[in-house]
C-alpha atoms as a PDB file:
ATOM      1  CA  UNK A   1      76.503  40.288 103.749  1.00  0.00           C
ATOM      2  CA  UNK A   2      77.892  40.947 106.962  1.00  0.00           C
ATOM      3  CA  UNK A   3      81.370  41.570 106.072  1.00  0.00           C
ATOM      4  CA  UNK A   4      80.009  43.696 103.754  1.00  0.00           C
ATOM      5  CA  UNK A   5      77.932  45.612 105.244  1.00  0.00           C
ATOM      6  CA  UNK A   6      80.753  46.238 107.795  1.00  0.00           C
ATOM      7  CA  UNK A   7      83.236  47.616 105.164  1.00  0.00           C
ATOM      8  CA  UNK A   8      80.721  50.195 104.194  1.00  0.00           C
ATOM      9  CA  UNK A   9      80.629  50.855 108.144  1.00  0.00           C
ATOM     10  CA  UNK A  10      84.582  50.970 108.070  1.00  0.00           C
ATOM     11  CA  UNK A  11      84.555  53.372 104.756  1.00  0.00           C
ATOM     12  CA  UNK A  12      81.810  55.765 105.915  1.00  0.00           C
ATOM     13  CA  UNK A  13      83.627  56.388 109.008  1.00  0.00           C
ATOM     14  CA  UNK A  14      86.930  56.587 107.745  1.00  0.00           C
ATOM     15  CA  UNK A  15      88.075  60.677 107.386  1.00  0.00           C
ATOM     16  CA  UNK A  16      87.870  62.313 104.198  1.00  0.00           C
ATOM     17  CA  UNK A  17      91.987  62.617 103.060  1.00  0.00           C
ATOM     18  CA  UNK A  18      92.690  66.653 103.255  1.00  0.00           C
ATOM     19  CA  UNK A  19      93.416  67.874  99.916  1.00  0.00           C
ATOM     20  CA  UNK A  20      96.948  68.699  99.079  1.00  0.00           C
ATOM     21  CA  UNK A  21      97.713  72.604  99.968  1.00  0.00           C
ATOM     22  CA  UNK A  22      99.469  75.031  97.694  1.00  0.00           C
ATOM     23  CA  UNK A  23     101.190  78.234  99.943  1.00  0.00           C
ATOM     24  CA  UNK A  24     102.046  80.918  98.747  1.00  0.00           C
ATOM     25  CA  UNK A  25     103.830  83.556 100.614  1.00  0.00           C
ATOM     26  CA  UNK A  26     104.196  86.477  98.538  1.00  0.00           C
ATOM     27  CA  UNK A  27     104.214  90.321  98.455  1.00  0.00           C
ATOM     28  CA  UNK A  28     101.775  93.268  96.862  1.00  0.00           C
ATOM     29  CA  UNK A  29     101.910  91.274  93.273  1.00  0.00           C
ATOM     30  CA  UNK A  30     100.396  87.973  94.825  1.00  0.00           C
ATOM     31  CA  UNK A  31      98.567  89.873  97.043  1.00  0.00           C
ATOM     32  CA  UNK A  32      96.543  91.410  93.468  1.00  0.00           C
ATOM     33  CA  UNK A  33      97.398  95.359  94.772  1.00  0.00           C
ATOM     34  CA  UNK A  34      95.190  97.331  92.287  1.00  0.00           C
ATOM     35  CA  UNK A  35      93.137  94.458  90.835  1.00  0.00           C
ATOM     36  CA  UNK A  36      89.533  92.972  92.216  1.00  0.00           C
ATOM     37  CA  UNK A  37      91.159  89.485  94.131  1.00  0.00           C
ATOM     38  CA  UNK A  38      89.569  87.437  91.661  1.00  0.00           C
ATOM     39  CA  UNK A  39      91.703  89.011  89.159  1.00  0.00           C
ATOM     40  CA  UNK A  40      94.930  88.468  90.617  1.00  0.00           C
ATOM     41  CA  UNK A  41      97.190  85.434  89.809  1.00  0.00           C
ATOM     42  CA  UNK A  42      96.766  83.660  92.879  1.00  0.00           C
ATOM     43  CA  UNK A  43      92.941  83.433  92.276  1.00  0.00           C
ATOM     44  CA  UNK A  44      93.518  82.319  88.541  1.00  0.00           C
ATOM     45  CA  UNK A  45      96.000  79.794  89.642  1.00  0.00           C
ATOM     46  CA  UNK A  46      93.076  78.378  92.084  1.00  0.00           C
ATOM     47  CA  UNK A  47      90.694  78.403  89.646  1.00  0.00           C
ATOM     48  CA  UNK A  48      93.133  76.801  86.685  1.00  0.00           C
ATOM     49  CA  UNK A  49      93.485  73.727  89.160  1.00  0.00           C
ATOM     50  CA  UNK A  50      89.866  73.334  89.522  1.00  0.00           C
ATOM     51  CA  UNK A  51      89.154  73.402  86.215  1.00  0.00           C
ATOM     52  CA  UNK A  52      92.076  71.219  85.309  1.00  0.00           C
ATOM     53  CA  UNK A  53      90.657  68.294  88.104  1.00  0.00           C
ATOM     54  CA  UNK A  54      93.585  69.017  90.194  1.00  0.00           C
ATOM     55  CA  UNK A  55      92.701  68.015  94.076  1.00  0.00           C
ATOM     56  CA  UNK A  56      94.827  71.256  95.450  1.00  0.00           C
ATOM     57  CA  UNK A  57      93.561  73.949  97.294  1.00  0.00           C
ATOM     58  CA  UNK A  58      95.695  77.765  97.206  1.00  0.00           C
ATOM     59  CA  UNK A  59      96.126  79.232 100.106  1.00  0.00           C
ATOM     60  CA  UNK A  60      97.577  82.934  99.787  1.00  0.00           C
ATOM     61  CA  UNK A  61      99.602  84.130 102.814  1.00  0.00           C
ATOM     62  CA  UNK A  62     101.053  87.450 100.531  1.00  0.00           C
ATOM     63  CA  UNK A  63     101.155  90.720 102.467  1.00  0.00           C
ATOM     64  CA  UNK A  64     101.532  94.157 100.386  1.00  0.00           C
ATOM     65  CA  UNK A  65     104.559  95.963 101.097  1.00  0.00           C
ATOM     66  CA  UNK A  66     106.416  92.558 102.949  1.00  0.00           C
ATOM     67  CA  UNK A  67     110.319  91.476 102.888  1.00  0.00           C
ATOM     68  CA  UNK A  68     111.681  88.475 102.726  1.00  0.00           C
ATOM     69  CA  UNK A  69     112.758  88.979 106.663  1.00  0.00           C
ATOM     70  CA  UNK A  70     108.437  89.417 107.031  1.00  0.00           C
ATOM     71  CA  UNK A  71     107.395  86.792 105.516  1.00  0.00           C
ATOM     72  CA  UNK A  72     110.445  84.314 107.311  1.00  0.00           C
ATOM     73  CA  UNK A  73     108.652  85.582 110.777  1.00  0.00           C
ATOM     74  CA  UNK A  74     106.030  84.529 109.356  1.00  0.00           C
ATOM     75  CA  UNK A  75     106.335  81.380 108.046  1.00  0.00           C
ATOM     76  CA  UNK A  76     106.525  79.202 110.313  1.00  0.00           C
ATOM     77  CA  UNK A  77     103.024  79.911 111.827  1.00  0.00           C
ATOM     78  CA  UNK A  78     101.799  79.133 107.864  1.00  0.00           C
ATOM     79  CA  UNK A  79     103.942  76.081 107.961  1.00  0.00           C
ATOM     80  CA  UNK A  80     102.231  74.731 110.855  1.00  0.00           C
ATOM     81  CA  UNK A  81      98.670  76.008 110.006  1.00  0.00           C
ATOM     82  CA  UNK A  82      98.021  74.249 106.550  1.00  0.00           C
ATOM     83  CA  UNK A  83     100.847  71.832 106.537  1.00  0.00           C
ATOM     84  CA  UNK A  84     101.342  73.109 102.655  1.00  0.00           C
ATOM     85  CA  UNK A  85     103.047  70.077 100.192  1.00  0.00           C
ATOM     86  CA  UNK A  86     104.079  72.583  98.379  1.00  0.00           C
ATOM     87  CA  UNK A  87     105.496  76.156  98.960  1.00  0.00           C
ATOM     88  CA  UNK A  88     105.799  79.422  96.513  1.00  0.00           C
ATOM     89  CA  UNK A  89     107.997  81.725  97.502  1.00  0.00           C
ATOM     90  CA  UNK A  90     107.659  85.385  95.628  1.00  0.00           C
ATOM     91  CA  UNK A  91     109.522  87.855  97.711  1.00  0.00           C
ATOM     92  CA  UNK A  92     112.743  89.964  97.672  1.00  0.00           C
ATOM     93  CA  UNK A  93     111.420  92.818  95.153  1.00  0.00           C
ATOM     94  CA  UNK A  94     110.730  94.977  98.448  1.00  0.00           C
ATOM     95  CA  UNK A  95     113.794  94.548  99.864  1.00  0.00           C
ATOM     96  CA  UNK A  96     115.594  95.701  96.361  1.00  0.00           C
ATOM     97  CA  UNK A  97     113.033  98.380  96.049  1.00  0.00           C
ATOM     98  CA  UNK A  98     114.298  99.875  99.586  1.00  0.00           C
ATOM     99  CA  UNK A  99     118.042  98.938  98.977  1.00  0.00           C
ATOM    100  CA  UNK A 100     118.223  96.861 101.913  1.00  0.00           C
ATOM    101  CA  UNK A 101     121.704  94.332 102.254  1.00  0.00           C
ATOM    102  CA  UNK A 102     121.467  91.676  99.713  1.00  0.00           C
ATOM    103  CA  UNK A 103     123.234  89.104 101.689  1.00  0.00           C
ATOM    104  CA  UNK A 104     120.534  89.406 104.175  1.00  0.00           C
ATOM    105  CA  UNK A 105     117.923  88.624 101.271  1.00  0.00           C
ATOM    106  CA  UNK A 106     119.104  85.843 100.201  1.00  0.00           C
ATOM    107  CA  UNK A 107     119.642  84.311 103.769  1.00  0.00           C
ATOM    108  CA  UNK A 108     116.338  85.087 104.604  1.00  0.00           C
ATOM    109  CA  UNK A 109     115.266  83.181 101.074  1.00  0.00           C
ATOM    110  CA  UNK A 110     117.207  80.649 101.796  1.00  0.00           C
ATOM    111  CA  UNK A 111     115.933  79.710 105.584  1.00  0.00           C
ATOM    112  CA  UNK A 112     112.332  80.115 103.734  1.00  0.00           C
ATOM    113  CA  UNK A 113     113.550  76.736 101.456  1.00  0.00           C
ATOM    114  CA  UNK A 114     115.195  75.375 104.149  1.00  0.00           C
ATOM    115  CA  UNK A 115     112.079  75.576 106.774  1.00  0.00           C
ATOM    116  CA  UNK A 116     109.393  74.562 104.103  1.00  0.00           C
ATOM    117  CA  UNK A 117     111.676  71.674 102.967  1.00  0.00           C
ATOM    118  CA  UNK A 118     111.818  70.706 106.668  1.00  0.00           C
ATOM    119  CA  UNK A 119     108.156  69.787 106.712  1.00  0.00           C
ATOM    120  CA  UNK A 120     108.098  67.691 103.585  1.00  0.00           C
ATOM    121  CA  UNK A 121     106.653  70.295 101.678  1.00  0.00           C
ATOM    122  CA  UNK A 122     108.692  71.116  97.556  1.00  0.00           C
ATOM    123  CA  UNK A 123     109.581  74.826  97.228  1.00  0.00           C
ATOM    124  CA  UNK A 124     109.162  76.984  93.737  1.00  0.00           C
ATOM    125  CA  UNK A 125     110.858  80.292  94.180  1.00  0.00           C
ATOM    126  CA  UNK A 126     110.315  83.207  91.857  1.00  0.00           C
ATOM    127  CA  UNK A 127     112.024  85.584  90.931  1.00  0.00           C
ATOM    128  CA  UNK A 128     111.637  89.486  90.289  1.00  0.00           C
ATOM    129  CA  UNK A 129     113.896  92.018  88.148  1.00  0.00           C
ATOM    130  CA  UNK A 130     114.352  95.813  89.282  1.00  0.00           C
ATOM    131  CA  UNK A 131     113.884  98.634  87.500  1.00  0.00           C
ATOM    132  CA  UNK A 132     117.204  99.978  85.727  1.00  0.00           C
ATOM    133  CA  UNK A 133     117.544 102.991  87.724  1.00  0.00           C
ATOM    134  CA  UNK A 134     118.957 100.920  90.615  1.00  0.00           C
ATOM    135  CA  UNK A 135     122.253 100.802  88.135  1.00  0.00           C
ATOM    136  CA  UNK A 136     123.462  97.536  86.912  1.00  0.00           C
ATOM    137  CA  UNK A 137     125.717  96.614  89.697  1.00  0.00           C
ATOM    138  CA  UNK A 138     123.049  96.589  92.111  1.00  0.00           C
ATOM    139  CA  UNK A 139     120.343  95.126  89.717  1.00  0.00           C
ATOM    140  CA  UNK A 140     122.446  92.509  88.487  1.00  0.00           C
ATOM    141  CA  UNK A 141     123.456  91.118  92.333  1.00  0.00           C
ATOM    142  CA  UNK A 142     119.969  91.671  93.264  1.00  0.00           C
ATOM    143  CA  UNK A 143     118.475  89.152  90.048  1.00  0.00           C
ATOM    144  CA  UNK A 144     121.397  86.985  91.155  1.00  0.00           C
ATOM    145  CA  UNK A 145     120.748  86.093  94.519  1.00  0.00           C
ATOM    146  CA  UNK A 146     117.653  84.227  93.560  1.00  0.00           C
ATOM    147  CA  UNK A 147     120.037  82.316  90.590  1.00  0.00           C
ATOM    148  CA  UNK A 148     122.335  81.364  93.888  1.00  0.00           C
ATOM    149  CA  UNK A 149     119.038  80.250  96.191  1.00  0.00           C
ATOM    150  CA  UNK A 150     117.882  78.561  93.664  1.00  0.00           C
ATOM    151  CA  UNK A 151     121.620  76.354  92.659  1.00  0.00           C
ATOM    152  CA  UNK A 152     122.377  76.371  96.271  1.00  0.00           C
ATOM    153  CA  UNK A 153     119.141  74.675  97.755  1.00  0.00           C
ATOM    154  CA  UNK A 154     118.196  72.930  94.765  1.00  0.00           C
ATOM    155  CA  UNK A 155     115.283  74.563  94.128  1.00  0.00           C
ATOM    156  CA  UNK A 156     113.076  75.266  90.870  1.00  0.00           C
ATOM    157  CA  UNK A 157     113.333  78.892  90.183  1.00  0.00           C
ATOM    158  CA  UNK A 158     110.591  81.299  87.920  1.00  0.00           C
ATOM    159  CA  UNK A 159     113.715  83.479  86.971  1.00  0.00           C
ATOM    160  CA  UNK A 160     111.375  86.548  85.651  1.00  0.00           C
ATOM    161  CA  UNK A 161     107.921  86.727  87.355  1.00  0.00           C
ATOM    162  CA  UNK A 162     106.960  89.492  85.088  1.00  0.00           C
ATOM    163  CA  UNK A 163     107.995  88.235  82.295  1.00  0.00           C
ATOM    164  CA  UNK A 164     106.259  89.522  79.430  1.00  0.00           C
ATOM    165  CA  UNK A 165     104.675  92.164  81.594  1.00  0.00           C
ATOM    166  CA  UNK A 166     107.096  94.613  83.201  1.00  0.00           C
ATOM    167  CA  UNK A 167     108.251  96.538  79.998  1.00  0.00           C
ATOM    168  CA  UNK A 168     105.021  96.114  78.649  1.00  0.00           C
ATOM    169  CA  UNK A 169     102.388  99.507  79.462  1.00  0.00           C
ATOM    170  CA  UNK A 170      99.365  97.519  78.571  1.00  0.00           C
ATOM    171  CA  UNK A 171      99.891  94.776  81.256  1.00  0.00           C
ATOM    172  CA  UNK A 172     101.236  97.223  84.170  1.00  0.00           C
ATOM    173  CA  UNK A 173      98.591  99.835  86.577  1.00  0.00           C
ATOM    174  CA  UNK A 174      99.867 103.587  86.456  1.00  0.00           C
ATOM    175  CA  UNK A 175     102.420 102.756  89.481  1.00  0.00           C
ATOM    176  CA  UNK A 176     104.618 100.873  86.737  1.00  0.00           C
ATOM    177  CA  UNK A 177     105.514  98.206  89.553  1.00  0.00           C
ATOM    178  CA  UNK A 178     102.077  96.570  89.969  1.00  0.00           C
ATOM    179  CA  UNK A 179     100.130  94.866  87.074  1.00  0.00           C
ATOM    180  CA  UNK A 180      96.699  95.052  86.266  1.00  0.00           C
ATOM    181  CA  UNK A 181      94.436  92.175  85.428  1.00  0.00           C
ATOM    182  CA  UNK A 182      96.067  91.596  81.803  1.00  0.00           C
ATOM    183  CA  UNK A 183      99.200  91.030  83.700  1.00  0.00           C
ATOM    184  CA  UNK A 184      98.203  88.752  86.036  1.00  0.00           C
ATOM    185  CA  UNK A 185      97.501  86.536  83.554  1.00  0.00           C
ATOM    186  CA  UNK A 186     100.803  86.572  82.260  1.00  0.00           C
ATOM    187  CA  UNK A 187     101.949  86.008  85.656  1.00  0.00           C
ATOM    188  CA  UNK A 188      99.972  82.704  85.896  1.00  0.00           C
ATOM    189  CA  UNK A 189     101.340  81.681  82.266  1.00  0.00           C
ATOM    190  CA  UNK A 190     105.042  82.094  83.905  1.00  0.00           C
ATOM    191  CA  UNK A 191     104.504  80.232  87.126  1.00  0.00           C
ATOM    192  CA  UNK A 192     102.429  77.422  85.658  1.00  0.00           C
ATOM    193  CA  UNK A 193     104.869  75.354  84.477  1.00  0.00           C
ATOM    194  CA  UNK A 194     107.725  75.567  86.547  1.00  0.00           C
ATOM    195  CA  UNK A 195     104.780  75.019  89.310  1.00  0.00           C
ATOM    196  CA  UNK A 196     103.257  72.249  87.275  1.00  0.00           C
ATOM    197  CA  UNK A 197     106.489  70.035  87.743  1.00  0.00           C
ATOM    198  CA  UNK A 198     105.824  70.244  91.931  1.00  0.00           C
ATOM    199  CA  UNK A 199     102.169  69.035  91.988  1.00  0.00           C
ATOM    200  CA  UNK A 200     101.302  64.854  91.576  1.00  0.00           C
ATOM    201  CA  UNK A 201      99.467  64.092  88.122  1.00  0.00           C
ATOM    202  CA  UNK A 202      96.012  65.244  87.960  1.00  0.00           C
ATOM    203  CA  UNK A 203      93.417  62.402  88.035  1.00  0.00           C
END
């Protein structure tokens, strides 16, 4: 009865085990510009693993309007804060969208894997498409730099987050880069299961 009772003892004090974190480190379109939060992808994806008896929790670290050099400054602070096991990286549209070097994108992607990886935490990258009136040269090295990431660090890749969405009026807010709601959840449908593959079985 003793031994017993001191195994309870041992259990009850024992630290509950910190559910596994999901980061992701996106721009405006994780971030849900336009849309009520809840709305957003993000949100759905949170409440899709709850509902699912998945034991992650989401953590969104997306800033509007941020590069891939932003969100590699600020990475490692996320890193260290929620010690994420796994990482979703969604950046590089705003660095096409301003023509900025693409060899400096897809370094900056690359340290991203390369620093999440370092802490034990799996990496899902996804990517983004630019409008056509960037001209095909440009658009077509800019969609290829996440192929290269991706090959390069051996990393899953979303190769179209807007799948679905982007050509489609209906799914996109008056900007035509942002989606509403309806797009969101086309978002989520892309992601899931590339995203799927990363996480352990659900109980």
């Amino acid at each position: 009865m003793r031994l017993l009772l001191a195994a309870i003892g041992i259990l009850a004090a024992s630290p509950a085990v910190a559910a596994p974190v999901i980061l992701v480190v996106g721009d405006s379109i994780s971030a849900a510009h336009g849309v009520a939060m809840e709305n957003g992808w993000v949100a759905r994806l949170r409440q899709r693993l709850a509902d699912r008896d998945y034991p992650h929790q989401v953590v969104n670290a997306s800033v509007g309007g941020d590069t891939t050099s932003g969100g590699l400054s600020r990475l490692p602070d996320a890193l260290a804060e929620h010690r994420p096991a796994v990482v979703v990286i969604q950046l590089g549209g705003n660095d096409g969208l301003r023509g900025q070097p693409l060899a400096a994108m897809r370094e900056n992607l690359g340290e991203m894997v390369a620093l999440s990886r370092d802490t034990g935490a799996r990496v899902l990258l996804l990517g983004i498409r630019l409008p056509p009136n960037y001209g095909p040269a440009y658009t077509g090295a800019f969609t290829e730099v996440y192929r290269k990431v991706a090959a390069n660090r051996d990393v899953p890749l979303v190769p179209r987050l807007l799948a679905g969405v982007g050509k489609r009026g209906e799914f996109m807010q008056e900007d035509r880069i942002h989606p509403n709601a309806g797009g969101h959840d086309r978002i989520l449908a892309n992601v899931w299961p590339k995203l799927t593959e990363l996480l352990e079985p659900a109980p």
